[in-house]
N, C-alpha and C. Protein backbone atom coordinates (compact mmCIF):
# COMPACT_ATOMS: atom_id res chain seq x y z
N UNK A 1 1.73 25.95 5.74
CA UNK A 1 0.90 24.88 6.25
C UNK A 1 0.28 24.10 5.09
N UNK A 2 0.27 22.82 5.36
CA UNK A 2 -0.26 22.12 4.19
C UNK A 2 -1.78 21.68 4.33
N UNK A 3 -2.27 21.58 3.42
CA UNK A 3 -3.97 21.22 3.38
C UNK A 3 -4.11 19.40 3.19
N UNK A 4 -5.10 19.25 3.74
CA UNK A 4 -5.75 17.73 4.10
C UNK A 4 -4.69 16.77 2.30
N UNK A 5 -5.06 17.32 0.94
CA UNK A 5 -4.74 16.79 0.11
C UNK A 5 -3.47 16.69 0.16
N UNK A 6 -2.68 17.82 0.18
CA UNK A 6 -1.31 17.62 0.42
C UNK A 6 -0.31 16.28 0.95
N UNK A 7 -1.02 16.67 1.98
CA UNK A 7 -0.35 16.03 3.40
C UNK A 7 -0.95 14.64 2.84
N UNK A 8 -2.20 13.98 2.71
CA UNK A 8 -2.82 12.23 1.72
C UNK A 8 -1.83 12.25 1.22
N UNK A 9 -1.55 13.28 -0.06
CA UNK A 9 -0.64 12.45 -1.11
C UNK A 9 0.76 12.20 -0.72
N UNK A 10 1.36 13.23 0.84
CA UNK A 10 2.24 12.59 0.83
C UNK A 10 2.34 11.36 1.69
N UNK A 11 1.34 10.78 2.38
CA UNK A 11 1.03 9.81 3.11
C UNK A 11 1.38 8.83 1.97
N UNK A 12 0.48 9.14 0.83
CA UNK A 12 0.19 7.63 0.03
C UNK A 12 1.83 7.52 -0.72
N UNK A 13 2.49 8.87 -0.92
CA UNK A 13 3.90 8.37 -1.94
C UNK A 13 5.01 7.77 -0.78
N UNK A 14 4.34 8.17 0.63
CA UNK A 14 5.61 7.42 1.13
C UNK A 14 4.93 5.41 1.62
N UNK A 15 3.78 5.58 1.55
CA UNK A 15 3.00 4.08 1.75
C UNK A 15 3.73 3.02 0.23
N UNK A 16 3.89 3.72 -0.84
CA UNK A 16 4.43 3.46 -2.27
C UNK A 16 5.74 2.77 -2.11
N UNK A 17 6.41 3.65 -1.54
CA UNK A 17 7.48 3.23 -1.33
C UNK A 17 8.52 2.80 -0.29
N UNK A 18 7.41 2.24 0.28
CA UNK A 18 7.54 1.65 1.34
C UNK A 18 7.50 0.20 0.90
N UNK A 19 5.99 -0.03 0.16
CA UNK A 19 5.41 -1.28 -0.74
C UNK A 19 6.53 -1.63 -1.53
N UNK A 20 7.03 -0.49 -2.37
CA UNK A 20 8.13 -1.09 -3.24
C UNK A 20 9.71 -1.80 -2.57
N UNK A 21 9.59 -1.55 -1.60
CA UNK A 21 11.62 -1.33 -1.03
C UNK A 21 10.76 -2.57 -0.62
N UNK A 22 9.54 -3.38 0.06
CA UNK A 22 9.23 -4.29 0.47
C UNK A 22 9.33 -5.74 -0.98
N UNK A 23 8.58 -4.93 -1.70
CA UNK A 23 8.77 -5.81 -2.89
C UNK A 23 9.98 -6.21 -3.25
N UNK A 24 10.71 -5.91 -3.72
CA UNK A 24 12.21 -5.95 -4.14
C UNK A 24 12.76 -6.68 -3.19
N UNK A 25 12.57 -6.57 -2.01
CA UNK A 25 13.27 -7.45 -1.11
C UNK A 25 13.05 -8.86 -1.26
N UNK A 26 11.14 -8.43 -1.24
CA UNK A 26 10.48 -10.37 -1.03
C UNK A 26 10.68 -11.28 -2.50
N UNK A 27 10.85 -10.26 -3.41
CA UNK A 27 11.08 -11.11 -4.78
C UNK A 27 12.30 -11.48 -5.04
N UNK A 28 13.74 -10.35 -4.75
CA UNK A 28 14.93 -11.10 -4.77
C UNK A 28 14.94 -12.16 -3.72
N UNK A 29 14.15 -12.08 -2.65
CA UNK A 29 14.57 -13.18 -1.61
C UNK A 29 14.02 -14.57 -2.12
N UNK A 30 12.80 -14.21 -2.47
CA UNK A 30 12.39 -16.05 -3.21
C UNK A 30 12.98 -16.08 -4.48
N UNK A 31 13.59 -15.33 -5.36
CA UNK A 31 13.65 -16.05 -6.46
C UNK A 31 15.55 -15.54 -6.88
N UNK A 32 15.77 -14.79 -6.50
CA UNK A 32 17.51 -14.57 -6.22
C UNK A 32 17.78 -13.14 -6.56
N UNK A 33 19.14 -12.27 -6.19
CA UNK A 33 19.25 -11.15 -6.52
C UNK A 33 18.94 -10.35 -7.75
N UNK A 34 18.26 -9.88 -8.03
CA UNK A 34 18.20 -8.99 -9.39
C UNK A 34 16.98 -9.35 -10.13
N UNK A 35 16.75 -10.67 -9.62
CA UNK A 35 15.30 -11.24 -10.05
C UNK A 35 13.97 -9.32 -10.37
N UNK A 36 13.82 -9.14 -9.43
CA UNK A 36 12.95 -7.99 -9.25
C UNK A 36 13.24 -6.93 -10.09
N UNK A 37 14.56 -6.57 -9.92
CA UNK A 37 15.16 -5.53 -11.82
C UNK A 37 14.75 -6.03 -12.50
N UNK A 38 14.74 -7.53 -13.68
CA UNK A 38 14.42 -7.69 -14.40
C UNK A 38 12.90 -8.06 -14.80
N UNK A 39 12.08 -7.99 -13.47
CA UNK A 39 10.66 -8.66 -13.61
C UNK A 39 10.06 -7.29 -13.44
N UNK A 40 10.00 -6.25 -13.95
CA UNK A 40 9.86 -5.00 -13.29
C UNK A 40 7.62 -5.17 -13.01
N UNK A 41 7.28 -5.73 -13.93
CA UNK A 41 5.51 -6.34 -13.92
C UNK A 41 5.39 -7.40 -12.62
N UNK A 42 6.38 -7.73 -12.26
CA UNK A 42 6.25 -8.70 -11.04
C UNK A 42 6.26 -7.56 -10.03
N UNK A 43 7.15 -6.97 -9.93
CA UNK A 43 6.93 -5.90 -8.96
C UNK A 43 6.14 -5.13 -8.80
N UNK A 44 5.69 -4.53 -9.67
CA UNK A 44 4.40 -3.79 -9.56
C UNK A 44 3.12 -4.75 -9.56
N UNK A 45 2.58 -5.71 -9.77
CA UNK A 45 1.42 -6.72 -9.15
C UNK A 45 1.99 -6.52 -7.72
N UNK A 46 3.05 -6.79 -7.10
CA UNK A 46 3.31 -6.82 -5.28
C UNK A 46 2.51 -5.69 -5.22
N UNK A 47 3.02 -4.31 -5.59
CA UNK A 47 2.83 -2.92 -4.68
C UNK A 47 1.39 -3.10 -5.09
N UNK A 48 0.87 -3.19 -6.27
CA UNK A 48 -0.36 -3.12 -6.11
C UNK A 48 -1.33 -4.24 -5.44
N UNK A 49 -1.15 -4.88 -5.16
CA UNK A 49 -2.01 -6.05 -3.87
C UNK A 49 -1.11 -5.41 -2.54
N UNK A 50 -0.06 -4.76 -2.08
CA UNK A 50 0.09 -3.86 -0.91
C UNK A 50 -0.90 -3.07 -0.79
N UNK A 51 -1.36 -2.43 -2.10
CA UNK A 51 -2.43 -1.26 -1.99
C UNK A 51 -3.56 -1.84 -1.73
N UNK A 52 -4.22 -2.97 -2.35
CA UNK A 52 -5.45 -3.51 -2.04
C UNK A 52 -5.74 -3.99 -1.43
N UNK A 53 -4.42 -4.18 -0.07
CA UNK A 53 -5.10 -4.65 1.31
C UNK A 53 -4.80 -3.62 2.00
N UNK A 54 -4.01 -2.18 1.88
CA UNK A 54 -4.09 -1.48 2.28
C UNK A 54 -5.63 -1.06 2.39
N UNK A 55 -6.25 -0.45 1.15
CA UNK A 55 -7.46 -0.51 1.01
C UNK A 55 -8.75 -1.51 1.88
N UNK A 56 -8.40 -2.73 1.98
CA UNK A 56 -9.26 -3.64 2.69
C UNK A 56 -9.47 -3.47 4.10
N UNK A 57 -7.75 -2.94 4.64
CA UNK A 57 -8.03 -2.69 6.14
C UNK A 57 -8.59 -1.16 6.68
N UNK A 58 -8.69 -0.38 5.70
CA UNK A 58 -9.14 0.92 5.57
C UNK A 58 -10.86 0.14 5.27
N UNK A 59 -11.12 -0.16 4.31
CA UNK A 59 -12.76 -0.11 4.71
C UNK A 59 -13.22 -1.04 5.75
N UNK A 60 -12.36 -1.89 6.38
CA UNK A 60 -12.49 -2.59 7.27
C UNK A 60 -12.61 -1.62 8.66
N UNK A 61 -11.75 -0.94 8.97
CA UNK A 61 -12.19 0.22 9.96
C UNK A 61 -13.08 1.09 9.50
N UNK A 62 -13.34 1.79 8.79
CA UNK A 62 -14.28 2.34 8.07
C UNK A 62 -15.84 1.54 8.77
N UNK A 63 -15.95 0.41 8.31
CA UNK A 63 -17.09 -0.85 8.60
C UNK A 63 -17.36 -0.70 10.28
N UNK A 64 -16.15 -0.90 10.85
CA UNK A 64 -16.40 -0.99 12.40
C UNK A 64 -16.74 0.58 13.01
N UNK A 65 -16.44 1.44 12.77
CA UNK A 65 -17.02 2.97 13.21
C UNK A 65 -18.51 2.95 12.81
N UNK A 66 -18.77 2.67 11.09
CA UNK A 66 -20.28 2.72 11.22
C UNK A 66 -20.99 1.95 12.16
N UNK A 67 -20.77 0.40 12.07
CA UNK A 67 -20.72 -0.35 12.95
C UNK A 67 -21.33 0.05 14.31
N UNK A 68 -20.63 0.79 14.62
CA UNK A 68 -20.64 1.57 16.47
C UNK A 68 -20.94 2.94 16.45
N UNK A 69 -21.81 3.19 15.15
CA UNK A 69 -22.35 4.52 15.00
C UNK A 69 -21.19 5.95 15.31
N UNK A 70 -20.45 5.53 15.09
CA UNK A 70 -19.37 6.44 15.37
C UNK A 70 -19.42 7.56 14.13
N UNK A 71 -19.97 6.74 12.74
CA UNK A 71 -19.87 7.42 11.26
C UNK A 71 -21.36 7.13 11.13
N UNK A 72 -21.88 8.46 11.06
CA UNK A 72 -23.20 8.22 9.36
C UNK A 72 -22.95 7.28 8.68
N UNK A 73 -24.51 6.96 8.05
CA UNK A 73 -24.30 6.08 6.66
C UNK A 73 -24.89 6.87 5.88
């Protein structure tokens, strides 16, 4: 059985690469095949703004439970 950390990290490595197979797509698609191999810093700015609205809609629910007293502050 796996513990709470476990099981996050494998949440977040498959959220990763999920972000990435997304990236690669949206960058060869605007700028042409292979574009994304060779920009490998272009790709990683995508996954990481995937993560920081990942993040946004996480404290965004986060906000609405306190919100409705559902969570302590």
């Amino acid at each position: 059985m796996e513990d709470g950390s476990v099981r996050g990290f494998k949440a977040a490595a498959a959220s990763v690469q999920k972000h990435l197979g997304a990236a690669i797509a949206a960058i060869d698609l605007a700028f042409g095949d292979g574009y994304a191999k060779a920009n490998p810093s272009l790709v990683a700015a995508y996954v990481q703004a995937c993560a920081l609205e990942d993040i946004s809609v996480c404290l965004a629910e986060v906000g609405v439970l306190v919100g409705n007293g559902l969570v302590s502050r």
